[in-house]
Protein backbone atom coordinates (compact mmCIF):
# COMPACT_ATOMS: atom_id res chain seq x y z
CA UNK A 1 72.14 96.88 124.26
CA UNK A 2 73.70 95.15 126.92
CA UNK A 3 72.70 93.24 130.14
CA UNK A 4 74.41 92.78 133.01
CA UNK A 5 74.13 88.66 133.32
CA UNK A 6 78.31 89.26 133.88
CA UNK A 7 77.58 90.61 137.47
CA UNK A 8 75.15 88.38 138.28
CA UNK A 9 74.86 85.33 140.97
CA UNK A 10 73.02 82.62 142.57
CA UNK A 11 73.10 82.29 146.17
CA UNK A 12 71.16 81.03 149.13
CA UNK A 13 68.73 84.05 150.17
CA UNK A 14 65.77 84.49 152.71
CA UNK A 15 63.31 82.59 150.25
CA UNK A 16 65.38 79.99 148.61
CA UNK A 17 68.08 80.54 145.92
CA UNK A 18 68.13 84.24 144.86
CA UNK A 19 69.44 86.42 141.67
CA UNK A 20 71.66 88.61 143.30
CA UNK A 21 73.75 91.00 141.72
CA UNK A 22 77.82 91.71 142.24
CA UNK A 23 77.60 95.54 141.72
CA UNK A 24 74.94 98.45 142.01
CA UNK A 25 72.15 98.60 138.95
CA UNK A 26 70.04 101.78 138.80
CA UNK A 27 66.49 102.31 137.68
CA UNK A 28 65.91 101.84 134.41
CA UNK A 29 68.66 98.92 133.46
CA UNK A 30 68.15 95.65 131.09
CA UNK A 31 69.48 92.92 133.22
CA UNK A 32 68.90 89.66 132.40
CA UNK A 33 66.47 87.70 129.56
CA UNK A 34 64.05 84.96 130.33
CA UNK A 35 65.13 82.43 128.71
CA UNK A 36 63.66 78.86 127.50
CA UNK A 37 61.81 76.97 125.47
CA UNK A 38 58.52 78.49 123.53
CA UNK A 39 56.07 76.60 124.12
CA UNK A 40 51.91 77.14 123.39
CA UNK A 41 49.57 78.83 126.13
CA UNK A 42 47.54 75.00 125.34
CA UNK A 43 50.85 73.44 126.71
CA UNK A 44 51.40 76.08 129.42
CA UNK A 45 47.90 75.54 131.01
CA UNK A 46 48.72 71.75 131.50
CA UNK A 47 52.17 72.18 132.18
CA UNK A 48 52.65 71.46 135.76
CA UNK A 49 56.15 74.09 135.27
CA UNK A 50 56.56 76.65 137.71
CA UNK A 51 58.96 78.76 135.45
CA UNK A 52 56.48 79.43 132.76
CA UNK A 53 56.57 83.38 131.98
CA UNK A 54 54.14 85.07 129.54
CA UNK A 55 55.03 86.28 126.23
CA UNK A 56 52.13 87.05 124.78
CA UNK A 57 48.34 85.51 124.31
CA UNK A 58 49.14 82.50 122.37
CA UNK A 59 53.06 81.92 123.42
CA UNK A 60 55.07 81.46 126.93
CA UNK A 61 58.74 80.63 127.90
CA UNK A 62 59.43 77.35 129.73
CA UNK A 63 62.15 79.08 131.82
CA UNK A 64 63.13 75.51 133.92
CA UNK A 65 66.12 74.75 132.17
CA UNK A 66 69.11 75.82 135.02
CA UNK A 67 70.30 77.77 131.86
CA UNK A 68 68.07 80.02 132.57
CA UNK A 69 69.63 82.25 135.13
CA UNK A 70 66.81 84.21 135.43
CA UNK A 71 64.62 81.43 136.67
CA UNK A 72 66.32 82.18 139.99
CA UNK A 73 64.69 85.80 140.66
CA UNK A 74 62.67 85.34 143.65
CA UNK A 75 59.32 87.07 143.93
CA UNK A 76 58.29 90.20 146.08
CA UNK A 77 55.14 92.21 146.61
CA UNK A 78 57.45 95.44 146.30
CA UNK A 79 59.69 94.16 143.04
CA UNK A 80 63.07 95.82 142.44
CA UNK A 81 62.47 94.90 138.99
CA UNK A 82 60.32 93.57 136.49
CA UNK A 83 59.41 91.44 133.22
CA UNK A 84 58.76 93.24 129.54
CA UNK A 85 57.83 91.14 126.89
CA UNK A 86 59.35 92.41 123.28
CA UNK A 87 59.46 90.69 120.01
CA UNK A 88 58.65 87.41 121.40
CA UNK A 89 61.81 87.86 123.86
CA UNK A 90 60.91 88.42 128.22
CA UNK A 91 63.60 91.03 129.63
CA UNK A 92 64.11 91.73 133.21
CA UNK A 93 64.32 95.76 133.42
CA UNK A 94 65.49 97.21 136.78
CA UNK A 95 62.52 99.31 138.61
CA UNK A 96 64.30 100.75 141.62
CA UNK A 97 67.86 100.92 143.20
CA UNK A 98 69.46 97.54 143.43
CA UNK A 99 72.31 97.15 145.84
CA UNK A 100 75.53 94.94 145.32
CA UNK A 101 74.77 91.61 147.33
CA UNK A 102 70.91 92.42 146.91
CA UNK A 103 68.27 90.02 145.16
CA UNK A 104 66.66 90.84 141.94
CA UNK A 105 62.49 90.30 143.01
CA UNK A 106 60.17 90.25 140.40
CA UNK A 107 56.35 90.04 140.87
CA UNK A 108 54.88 86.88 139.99
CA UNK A 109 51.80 88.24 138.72
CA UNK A 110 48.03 87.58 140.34
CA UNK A 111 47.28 84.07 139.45
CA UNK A 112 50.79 82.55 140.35
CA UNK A 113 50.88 84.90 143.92
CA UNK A 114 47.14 82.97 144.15
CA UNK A 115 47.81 79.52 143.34
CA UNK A 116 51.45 79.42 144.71
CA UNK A 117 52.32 81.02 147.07
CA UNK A 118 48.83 82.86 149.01
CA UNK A 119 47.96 78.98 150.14
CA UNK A 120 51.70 78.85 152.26
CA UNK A 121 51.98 82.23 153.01
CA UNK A 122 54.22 84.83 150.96
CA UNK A 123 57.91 85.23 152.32
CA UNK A 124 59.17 88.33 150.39
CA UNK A 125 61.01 90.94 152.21
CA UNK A 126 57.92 93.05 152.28
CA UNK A 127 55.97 90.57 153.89
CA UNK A 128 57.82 89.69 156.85
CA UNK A 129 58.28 92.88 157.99
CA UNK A 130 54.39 93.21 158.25
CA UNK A 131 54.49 90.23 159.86
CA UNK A 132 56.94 91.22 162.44
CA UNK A 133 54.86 94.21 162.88
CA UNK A 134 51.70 92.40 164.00
């Protein structure tokens, strides 16, 4: 199965670099893997890292190495995508419609949104429009 880390970019976007994409990916398509070092969840929870990413209950993926393309996929409270974990491997899998020149947004989970981003205020797409609504 393939991916489509060929038609994929890093650019400047709304919240920082971005994961955008250089054509259209529909619903349902593998698109990049989460790559990095495996390190324990004893490691992970006094890691200061900000690119760790869950593979299971005892393992997680150090995703900071710039390697890692996928470590640029910007969070959103309504994700165009999201991560699977399979066979110890983290796969980003397309949820909706993703437009050339768009950003790939993943969410970051609970306790990442809490400890991360909640205290500054989150600046997803979804977000600022409710802001601009107020």
């Amino acid at each position: 199965m393939t991916t489509k880390r060929d038609t994929l970019i890093v650019r400047r976007t709304s919240t920082g670099l971005g994961l955008c994409t250089t054509e259209p990916i529909t619903p349902g398509e593998r698109i990049v893997e989460y790559t990095g070092p495996r390190i324990s969840r004893e490691e992970a929870d006094t890691s200061t890292g900000k690119y760790l990413m869950d593979i299971d209950k005892r393992r997680v993926i150090d995703g900071s190495p710039r390697t890692n393309i996928a470590r640029y996929i910007n969070h959103s409270c309504a994700p165009n995508a999201e991560a699977i974990s399979c066979r110890g491997r983290v796969w980003i899998w397309s949820k909706a419609m993703i437009e050339t020149g768009e950003a790939i947004t993943i969410h970051y989970g609970e306790q990442y949104f809490d400890e991360y981003i909640k205290p500054r205020g989150c600046r997803c797409a979804e977000c600022r429009v409710g802001e601009k609504a107020s």
